[in-house]
Protein backbone atom coordinates (compact mmCIF):
# COMPACT_ATOMS: atom_id res chain seq x y z
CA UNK A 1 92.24 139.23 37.87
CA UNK A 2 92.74 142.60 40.00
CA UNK A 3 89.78 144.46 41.18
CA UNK A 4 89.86 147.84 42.83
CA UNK A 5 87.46 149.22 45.48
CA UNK A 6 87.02 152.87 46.99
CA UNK A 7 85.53 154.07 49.78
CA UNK A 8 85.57 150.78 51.86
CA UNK A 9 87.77 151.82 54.30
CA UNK A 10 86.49 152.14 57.77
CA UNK A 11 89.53 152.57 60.42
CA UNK A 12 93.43 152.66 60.27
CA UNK A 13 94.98 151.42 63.06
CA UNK A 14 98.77 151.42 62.80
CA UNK A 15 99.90 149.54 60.43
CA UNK A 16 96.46 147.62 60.13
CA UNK A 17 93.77 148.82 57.32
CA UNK A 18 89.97 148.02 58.60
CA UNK A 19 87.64 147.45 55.31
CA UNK A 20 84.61 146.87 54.74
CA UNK A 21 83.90 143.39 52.62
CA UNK A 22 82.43 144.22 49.62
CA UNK A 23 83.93 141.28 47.35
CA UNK A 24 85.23 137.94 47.45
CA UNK A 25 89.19 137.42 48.25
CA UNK A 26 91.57 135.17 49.75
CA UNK A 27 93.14 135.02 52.89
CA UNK A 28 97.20 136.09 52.32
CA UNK A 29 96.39 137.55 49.14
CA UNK A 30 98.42 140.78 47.87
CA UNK A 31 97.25 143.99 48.03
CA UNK A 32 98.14 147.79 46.55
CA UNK A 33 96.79 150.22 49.12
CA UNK A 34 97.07 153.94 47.49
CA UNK A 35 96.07 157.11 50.17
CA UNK A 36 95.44 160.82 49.53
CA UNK A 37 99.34 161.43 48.91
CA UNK A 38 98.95 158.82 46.00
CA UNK A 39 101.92 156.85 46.81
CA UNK A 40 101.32 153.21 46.54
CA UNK A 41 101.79 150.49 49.45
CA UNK A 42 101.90 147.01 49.17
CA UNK A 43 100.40 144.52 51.70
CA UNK A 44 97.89 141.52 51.99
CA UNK A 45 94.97 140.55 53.49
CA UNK A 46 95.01 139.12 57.50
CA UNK A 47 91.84 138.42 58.25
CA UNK A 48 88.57 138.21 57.08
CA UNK A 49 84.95 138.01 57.93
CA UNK A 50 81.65 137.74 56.61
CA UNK A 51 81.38 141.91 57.06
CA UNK A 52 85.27 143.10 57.33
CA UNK A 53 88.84 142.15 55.88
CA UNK A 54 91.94 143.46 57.81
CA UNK A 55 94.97 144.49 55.53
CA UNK A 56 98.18 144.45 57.08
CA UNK A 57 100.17 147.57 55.53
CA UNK A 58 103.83 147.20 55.03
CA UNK A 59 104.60 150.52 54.96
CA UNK A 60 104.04 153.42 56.15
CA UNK A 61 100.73 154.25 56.85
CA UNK A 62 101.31 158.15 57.77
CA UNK A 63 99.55 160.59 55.28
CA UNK A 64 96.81 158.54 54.38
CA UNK A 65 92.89 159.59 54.80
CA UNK A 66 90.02 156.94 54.92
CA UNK A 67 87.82 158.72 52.53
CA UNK A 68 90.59 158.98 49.58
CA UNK A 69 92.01 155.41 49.93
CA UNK A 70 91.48 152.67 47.19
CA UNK A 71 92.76 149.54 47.86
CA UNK A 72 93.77 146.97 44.59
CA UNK A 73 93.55 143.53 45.04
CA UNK A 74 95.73 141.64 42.78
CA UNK A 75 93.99 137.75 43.44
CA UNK A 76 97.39 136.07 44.11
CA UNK A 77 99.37 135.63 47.47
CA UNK A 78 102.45 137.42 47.95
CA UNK A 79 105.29 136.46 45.62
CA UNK A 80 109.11 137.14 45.38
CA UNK A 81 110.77 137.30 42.25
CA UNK A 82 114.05 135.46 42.41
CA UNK A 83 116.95 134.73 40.17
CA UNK A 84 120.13 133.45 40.53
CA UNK A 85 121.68 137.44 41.17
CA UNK A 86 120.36 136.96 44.55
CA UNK A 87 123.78 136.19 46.23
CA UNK A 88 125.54 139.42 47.11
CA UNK A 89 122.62 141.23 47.20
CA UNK A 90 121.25 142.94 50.50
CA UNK A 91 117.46 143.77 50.73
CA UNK A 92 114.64 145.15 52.99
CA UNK A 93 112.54 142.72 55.14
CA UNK A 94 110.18 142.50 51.93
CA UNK A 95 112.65 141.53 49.19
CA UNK A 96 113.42 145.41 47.70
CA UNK A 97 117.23 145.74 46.40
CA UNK A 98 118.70 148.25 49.41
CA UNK A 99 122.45 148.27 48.16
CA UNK A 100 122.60 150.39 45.41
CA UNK A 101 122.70 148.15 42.68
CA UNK A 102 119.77 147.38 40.18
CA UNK A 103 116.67 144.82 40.53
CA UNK A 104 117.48 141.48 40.67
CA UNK A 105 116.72 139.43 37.25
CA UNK A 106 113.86 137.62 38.16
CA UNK A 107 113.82 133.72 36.57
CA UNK A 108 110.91 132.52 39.35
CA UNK A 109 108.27 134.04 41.19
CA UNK A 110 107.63 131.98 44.37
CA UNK A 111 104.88 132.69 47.31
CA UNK A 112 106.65 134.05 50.37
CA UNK A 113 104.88 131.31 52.75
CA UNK A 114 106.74 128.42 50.83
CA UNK A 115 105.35 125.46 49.21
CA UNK A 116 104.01 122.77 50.89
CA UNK A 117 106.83 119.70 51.82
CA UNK A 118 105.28 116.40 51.57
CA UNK A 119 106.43 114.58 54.66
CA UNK A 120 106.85 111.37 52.72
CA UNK A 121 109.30 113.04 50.54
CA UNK A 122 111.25 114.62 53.52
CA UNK A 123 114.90 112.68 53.90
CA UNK A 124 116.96 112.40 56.98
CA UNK A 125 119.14 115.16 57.88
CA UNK A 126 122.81 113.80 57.54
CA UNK A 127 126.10 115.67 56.67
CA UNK A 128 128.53 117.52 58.74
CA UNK A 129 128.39 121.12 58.90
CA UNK A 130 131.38 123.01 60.13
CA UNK A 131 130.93 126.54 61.57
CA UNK A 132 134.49 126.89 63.12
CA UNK A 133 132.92 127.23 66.62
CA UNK A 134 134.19 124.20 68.62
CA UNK A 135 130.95 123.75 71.25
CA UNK A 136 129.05 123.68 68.10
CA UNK A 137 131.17 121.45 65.80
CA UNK A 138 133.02 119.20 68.62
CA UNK A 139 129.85 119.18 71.00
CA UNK A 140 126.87 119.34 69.47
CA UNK A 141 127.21 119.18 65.49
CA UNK A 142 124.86 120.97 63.11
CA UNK A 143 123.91 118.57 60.21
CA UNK A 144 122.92 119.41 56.71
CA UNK A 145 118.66 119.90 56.79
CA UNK A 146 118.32 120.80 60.57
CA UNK A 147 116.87 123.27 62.06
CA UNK A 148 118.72 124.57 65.57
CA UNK A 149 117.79 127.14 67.62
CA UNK A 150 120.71 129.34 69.46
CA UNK A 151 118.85 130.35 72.47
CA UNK A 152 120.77 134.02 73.69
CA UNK A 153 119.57 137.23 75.89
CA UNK A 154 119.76 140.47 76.17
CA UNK A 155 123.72 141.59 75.82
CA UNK A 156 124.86 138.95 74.88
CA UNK A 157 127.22 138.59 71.72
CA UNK A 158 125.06 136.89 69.39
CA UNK A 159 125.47 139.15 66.84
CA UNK A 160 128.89 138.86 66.62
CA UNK A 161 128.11 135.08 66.94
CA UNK A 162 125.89 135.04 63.89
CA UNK A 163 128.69 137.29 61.70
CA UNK A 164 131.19 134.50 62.53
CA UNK A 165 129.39 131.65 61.71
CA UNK A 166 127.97 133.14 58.64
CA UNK A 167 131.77 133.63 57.92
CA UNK A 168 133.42 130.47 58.33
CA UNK A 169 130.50 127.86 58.00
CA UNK A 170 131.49 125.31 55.12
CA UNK A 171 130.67 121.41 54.35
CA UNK A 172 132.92 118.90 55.03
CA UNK A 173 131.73 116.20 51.88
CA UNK A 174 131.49 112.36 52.44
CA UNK A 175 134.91 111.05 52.59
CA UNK A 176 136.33 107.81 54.15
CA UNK A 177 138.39 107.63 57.19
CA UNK A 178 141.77 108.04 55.87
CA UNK A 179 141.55 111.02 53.87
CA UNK A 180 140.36 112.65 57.09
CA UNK A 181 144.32 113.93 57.89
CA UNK A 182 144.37 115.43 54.88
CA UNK A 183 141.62 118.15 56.34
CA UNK A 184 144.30 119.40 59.38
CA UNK A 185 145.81 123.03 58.05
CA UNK A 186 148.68 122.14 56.84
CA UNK A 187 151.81 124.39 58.46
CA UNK A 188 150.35 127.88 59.33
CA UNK A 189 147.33 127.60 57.19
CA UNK A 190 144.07 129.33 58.47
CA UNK A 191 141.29 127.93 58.85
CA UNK A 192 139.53 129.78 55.71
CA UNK A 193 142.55 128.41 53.98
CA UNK A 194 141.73 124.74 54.81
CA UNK A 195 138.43 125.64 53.66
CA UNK A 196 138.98 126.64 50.77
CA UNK A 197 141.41 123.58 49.83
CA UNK A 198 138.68 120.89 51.06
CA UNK A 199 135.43 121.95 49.83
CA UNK A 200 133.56 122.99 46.89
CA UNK A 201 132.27 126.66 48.49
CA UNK A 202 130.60 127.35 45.25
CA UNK A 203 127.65 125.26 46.19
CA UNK A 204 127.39 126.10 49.81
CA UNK A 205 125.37 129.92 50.54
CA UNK A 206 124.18 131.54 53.12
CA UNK A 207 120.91 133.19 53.59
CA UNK A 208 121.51 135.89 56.87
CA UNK A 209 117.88 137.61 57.92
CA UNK A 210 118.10 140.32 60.30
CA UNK A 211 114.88 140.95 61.80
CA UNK A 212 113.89 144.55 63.81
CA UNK A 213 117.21 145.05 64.76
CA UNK A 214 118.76 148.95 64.77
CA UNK A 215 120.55 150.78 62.01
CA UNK A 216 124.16 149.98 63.76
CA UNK A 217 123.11 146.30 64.17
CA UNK A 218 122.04 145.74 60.45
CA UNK A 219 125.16 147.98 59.43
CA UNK A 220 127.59 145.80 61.54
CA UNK A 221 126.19 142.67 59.64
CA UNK A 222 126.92 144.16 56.24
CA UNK A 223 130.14 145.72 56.98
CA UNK A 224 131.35 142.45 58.62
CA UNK A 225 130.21 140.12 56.40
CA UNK A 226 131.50 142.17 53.27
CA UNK A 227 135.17 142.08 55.19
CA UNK A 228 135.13 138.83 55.53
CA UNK A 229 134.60 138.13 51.85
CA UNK A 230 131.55 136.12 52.57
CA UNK A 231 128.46 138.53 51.43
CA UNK A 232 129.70 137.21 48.11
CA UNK A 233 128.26 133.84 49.24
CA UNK A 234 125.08 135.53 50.69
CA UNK A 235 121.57 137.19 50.43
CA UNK A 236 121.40 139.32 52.93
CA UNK A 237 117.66 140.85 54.22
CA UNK A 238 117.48 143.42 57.00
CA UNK A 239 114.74 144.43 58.41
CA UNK A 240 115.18 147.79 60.90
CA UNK A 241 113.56 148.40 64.19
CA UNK A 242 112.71 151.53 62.56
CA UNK A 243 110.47 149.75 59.78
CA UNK A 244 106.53 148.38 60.49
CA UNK A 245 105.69 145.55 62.87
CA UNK A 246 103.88 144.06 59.73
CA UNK A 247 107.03 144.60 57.66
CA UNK A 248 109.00 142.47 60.16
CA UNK A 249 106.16 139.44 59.81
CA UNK A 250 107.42 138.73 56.51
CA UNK A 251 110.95 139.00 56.62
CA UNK A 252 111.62 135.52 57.61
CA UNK A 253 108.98 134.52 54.93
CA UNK A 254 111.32 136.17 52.29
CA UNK A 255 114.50 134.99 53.47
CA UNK A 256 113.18 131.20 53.56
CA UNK A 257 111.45 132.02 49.76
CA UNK A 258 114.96 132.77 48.20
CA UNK A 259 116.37 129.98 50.54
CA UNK A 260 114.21 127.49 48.85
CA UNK A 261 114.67 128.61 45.89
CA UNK A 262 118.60 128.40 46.12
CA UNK A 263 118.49 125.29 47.49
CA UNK A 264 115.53 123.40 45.89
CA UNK A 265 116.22 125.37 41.92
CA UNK A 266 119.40 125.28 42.14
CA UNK A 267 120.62 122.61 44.22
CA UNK A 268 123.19 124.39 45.96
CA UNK A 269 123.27 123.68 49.78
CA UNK A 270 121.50 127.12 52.16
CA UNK A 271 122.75 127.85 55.86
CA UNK A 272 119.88 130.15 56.90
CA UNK A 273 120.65 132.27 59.77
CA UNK A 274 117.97 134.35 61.39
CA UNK A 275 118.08 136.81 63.91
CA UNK A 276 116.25 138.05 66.26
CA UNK A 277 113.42 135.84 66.21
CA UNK A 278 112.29 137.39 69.65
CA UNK A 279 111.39 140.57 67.80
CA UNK A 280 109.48 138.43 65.16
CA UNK A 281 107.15 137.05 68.14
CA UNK A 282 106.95 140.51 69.43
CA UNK A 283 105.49 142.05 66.21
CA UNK A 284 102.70 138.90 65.71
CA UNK A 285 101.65 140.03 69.38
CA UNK A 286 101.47 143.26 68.69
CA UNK A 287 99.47 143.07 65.29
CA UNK A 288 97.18 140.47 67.37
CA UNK A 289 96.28 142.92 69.63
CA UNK A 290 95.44 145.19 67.21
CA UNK A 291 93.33 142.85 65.01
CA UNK A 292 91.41 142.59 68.66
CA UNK A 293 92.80 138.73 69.06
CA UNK A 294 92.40 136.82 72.01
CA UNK A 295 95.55 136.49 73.94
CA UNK A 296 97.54 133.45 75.10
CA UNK A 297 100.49 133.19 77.48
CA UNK A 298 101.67 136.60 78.19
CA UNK A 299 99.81 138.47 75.49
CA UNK A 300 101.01 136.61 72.55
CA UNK A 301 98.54 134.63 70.31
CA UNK A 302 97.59 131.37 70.48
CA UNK A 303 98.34 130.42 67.35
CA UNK A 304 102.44 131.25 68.18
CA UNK A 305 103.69 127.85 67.72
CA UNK A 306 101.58 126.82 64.58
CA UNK A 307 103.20 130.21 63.37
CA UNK A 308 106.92 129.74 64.00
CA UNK A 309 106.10 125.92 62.84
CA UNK A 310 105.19 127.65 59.50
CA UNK A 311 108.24 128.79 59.44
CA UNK A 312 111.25 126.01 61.20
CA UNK A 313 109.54 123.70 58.97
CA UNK A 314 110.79 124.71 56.20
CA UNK A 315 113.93 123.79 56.77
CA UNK A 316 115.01 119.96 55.50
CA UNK A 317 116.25 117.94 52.85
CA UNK A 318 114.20 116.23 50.34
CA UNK A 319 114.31 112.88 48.61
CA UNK A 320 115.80 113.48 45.04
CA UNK A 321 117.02 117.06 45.35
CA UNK A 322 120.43 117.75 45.31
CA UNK A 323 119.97 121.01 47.76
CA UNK A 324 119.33 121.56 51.17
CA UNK A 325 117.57 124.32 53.81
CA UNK A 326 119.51 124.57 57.13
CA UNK A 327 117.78 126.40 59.74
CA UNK A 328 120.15 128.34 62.53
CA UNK A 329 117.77 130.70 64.46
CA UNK A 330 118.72 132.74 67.01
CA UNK A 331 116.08 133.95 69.76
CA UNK A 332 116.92 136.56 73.15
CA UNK A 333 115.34 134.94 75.87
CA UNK A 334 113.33 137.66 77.36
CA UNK A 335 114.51 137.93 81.25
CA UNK A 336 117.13 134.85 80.17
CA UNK A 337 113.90 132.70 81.29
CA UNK A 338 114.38 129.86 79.27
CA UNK A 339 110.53 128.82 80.08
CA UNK A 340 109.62 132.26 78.51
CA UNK A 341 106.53 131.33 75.35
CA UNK A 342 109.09 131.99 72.70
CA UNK A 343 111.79 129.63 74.02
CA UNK A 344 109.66 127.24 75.34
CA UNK A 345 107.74 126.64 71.77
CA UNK A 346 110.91 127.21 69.83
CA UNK A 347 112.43 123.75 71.16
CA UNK A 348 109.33 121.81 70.54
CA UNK A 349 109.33 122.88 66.87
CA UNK A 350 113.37 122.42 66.72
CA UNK A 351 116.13 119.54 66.56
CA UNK A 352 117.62 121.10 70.12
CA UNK A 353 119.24 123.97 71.08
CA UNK A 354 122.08 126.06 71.55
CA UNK A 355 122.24 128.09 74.79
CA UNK A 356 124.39 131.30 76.17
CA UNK A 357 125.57 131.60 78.86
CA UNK A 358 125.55 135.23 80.85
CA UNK A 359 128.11 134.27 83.44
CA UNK A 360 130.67 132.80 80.64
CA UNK A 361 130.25 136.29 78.83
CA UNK A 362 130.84 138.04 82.41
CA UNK A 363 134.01 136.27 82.62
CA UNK A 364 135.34 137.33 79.71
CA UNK A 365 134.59 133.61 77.93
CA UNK A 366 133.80 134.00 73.74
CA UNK A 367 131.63 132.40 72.63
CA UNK A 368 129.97 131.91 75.87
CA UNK A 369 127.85 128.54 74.79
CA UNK A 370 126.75 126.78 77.97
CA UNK A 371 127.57 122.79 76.85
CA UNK A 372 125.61 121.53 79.33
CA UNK A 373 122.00 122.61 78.29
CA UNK A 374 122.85 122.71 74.71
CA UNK A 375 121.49 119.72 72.35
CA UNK A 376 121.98 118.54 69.14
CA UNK A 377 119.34 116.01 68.01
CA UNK A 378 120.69 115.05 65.11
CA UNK A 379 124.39 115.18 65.96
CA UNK A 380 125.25 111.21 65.67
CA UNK A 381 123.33 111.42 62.28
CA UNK A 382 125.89 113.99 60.90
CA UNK A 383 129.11 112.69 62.94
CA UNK A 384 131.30 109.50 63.31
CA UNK A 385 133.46 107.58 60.60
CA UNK A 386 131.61 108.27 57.44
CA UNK A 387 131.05 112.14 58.02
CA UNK A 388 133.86 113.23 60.69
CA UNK A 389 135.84 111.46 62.37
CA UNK A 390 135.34 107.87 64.11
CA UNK A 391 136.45 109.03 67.37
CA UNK A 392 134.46 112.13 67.32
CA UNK A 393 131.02 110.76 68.76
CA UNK A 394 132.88 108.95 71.87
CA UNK A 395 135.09 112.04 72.43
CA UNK A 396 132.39 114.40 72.65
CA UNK A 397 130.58 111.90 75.30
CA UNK A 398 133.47 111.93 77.44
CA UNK A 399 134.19 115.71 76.92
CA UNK A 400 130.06 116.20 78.32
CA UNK A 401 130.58 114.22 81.23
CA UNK A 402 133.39 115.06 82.32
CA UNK A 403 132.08 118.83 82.57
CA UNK A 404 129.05 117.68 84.19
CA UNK A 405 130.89 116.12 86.45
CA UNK A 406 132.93 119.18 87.09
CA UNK A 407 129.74 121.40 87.50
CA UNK A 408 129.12 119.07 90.21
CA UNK A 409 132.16 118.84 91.87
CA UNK A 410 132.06 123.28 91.74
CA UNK A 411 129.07 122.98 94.17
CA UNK A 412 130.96 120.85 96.40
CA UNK A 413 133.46 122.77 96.68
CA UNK A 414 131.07 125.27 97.38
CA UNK A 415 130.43 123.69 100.84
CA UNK A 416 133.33 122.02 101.87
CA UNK A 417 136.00 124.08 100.11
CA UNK A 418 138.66 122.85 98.00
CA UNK A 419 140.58 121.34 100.67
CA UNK A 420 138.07 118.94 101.76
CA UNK A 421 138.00 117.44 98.41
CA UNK A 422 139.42 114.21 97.19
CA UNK A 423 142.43 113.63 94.86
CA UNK A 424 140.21 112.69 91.81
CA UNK A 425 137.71 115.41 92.71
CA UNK A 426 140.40 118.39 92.51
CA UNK A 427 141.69 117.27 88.92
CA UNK A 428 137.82 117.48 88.02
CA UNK A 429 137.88 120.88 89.00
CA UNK A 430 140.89 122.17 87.69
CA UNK A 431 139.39 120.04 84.18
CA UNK A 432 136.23 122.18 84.48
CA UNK A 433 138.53 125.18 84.69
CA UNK A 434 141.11 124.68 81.87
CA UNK A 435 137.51 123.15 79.87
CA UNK A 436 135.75 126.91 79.42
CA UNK A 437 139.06 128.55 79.12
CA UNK A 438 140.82 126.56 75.72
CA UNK A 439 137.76 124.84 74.95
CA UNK A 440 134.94 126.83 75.04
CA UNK A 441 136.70 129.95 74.48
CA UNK A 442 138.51 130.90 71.32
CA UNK A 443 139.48 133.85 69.47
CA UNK A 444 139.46 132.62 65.79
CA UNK A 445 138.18 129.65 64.13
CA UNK A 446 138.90 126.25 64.17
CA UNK A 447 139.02 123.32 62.31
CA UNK A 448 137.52 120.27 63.70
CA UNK A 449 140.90 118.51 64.01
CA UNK A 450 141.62 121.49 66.10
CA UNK A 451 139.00 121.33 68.50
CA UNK A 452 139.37 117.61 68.76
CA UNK A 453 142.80 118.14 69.31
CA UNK A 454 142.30 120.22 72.45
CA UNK A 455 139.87 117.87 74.12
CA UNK A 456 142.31 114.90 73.82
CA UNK A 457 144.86 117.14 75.78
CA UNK A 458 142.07 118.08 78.08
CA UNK A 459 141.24 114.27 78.84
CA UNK A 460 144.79 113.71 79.73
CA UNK A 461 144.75 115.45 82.45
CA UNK A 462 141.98 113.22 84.15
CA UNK A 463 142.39 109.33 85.20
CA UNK A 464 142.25 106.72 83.34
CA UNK A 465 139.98 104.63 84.90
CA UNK A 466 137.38 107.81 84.77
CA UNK A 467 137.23 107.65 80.73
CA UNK A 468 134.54 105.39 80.67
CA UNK A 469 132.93 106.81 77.58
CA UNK A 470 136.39 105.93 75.56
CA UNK A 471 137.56 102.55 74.32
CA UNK A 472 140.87 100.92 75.88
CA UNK A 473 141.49 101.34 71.79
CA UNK A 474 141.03 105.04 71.51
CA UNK A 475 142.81 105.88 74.84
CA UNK A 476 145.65 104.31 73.90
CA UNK A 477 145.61 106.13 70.58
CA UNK A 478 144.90 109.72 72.04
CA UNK A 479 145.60 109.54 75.11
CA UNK A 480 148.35 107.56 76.46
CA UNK A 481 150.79 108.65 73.34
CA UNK A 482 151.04 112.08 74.84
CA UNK A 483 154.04 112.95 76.68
């Protein structure tokens, strides 16, 4: 039932209504607000109190007068209308149709703050995703269901990082050991190409969320990802730096809504990227402040990591559904402090992280992903004979120390120089070296047989007696073969 009241309103504050309570409503529930001009604006309630209810606005506020403005309350939370014409589609941060085309054919209306996920019903994450990005797929695997945060800063090409993945991300399907061969590019097929010949695309998607960034950011993602042929695959929400800091709120809330809906409707399998979830933090501080919130750490609310829980929890797989929600959020780390609020919470909530590095990018190295701080949690659930390869687990082991051990050997050197350093110390060195420049960087996508490929040849290079993390069985099969 929708009731209307006039005359209620006692203060506008940005993009925050102040009313005065003269009815009974629920908290989250959708609103029409209508001003002097007459134009209508859709939001929901944020708070209430015995005396006052606080509407966020997400639009626009400018033009409207206190005295003229009747607010509608339609007694439901916000919903999106969804429909299998979602994919191809690019909308606002609050579901509207932005590319021209008509309204998307609306089959289910589902809240925006998703429905609830009994944990009983929740199934382990398991299934290999590959993104063509060899720190991600050789070192630390994303797996079908999980939700990992790529920790970045300011500068740094994450956006280009995002486009990519979004790009060449596909599922390699449960397949036993020898048909694995058969995945290589065969002669000088691309990687796309491979793709194409080894999975069933039509049931993978991508859901790409672009939150406050500027009008040459959220033009770059559409022009890219249309190039690519992969917006054909995707629902793509942007939400400008230009638009309200209540707008950007529910962007992610949208995105996840027609994520769920893809994968738990229609079974297909949803890669949800979203980015910047910096400026998503940013806005709940600022519309904290202006509800007259208590602060936490550094001005944001206390309630920030219940919040972004609300939203990384929705990512998963569950017990009888044939879809899946993967999570891949990408965050700035204000002053690249990686104890910063937003970081800090973010890898509580999360399944590990993925973290750039500004002195990789400085020396010219793309993607610069800094292995050593980077974590996948749920990497040897997605990896290894029945989902890979059964040498991939142990070869990414060896790969990780055998940096670490190179970072280590670089502040040596440091002290003593390279001349004071021993025979096995040097070839560490010149390991860590040759490891950043053919491993970590790359200018096109790989296959997984690819990037395994180069950290065989990379392991060569080192003694034998170092491999510790390899079987006398796999070094003889990788190893010692090479010329």
């Amino acid at each position: 039932m929708q009731l209307t009241v006039e005359g209620a309103a006692t203060r506008l504050e940005g993009p925050l209504l102040f009313l005065r309570r003269t009815l009974d409503v629920g908290l989250q529930d959708a609103v029409e607000v209508r001003g002097g001009d007459g134009r209508p604006r859709f939001g929901r309630i944020a708070a209430i109190d015995e005396q006052f209810m606080t509407i966020e606005v997400l639009e626009s506020t400018a033009g409207m007068a206190l005295e003229s403005t009747v607010v509608r309350f339609r007694g439901e939370p916000l919903a999106f209308g969804l429909g299998p014409g979602i994919l191809g589609r690019v909308f606002n941060g609050v579901g509207q149709v932005i590319d021209g085309g008509p309204p998307v054919a609306a089959r289910r209306r589902m809240p925006i703050d998703g429905l609830p996920m009994n944990p009983v019903a929740r199934a382990l994450p398991r299934d290999f995703i590959e993104t063509g990005i060899t720190t991600l797929d050789l070192m630390n695997s994303l797996v079908r269901g999980q939700k990992l945060p790529l920790f970045s800063g300011g500068g740094l090409p994450h956006d280009r990082l995002a486009v990519e993945i979004a790009s060449h991300a596909r599922l390699r399907t449960e397949r036993p050991p020898e048909r694995l061969a058969a995945l290589a590019p065969q002669g000088g097929e691309s990687f796309l190409g491979a793709a194409r010949r080894t999975t069933g695309g039509e049931d993978f998607v991508i859901v790409f969320a672009g939150i406050g960034v500027p009008y040459d950011s959220a033009e770059y993602f559409r022009r890219n990802l249309e190039q690519r042929g992969a917006l054909e695959r995707t629902a793509l929400f942007l939400n400008l730096a230009s638009d309200s800091s209540t707008q950007r709120l529910l962007t992610p809330r949208f995105a996840l809504s027609a994520a769920e809906y893809l994968a738990f409707e229609l079974g297909k399998h949803v890669l949800v990227i979203l980015t910047d979830m910096t400026n998503y933090c940013e806005a709940l501080r600022e519309v904290s402040s202006s509800k007259g919130e208590i602060p936490s750490r550094k001005g944001f609310p206390g309630y920030l990591y219940s919040d972004l829980a609300t939203l990384f929890e929705r990512a998963g797989c569950l017990r009888g559904a044939q879809g899946t929600l993967t999570q891949l959020s990408i965050l700035s780390m204000p002053a690249d402090d990686i104890g910063h609020p937003i970081p800090d919470l973010t890898g509580y909530i999360t399944e590990g992280q993925i973290v750039l590095s500004r002195d990789l990018d400085r020396r010219g190295i793309y993607p610069p992903v800094n292995v050593l701080p980077s974590l996948s949690r749920l990497m040897k659930d997605g990896t290894g004979a029945k989902y890979t390869h059964p040498d991939h687990p142990a070869l990414a082991s060896q790969l990780y120390a055998a940096y670490a051990r190179a970072a280590q050997v670089r502040v040596l050197a440091s002290v003593v120089g390279i001349e004071g350093l021993a025979d096995a110390d040097r070839r560490y060195l010149a390991f860590g070296t040759a490891f950043e420049q053919t491993l970590v960087s790359q200018n096109e996508a790989r296959t997984l047989e690819q990037s395994m490929a180069i950290g065989w040849k990379l392991l060569a290079d080192l003694p034998r007696n170092e491999l510790t993390r390899l079987s006398d069985a796999q070094i003889a099969a990788h190893i010692e073969t090479r010329p």
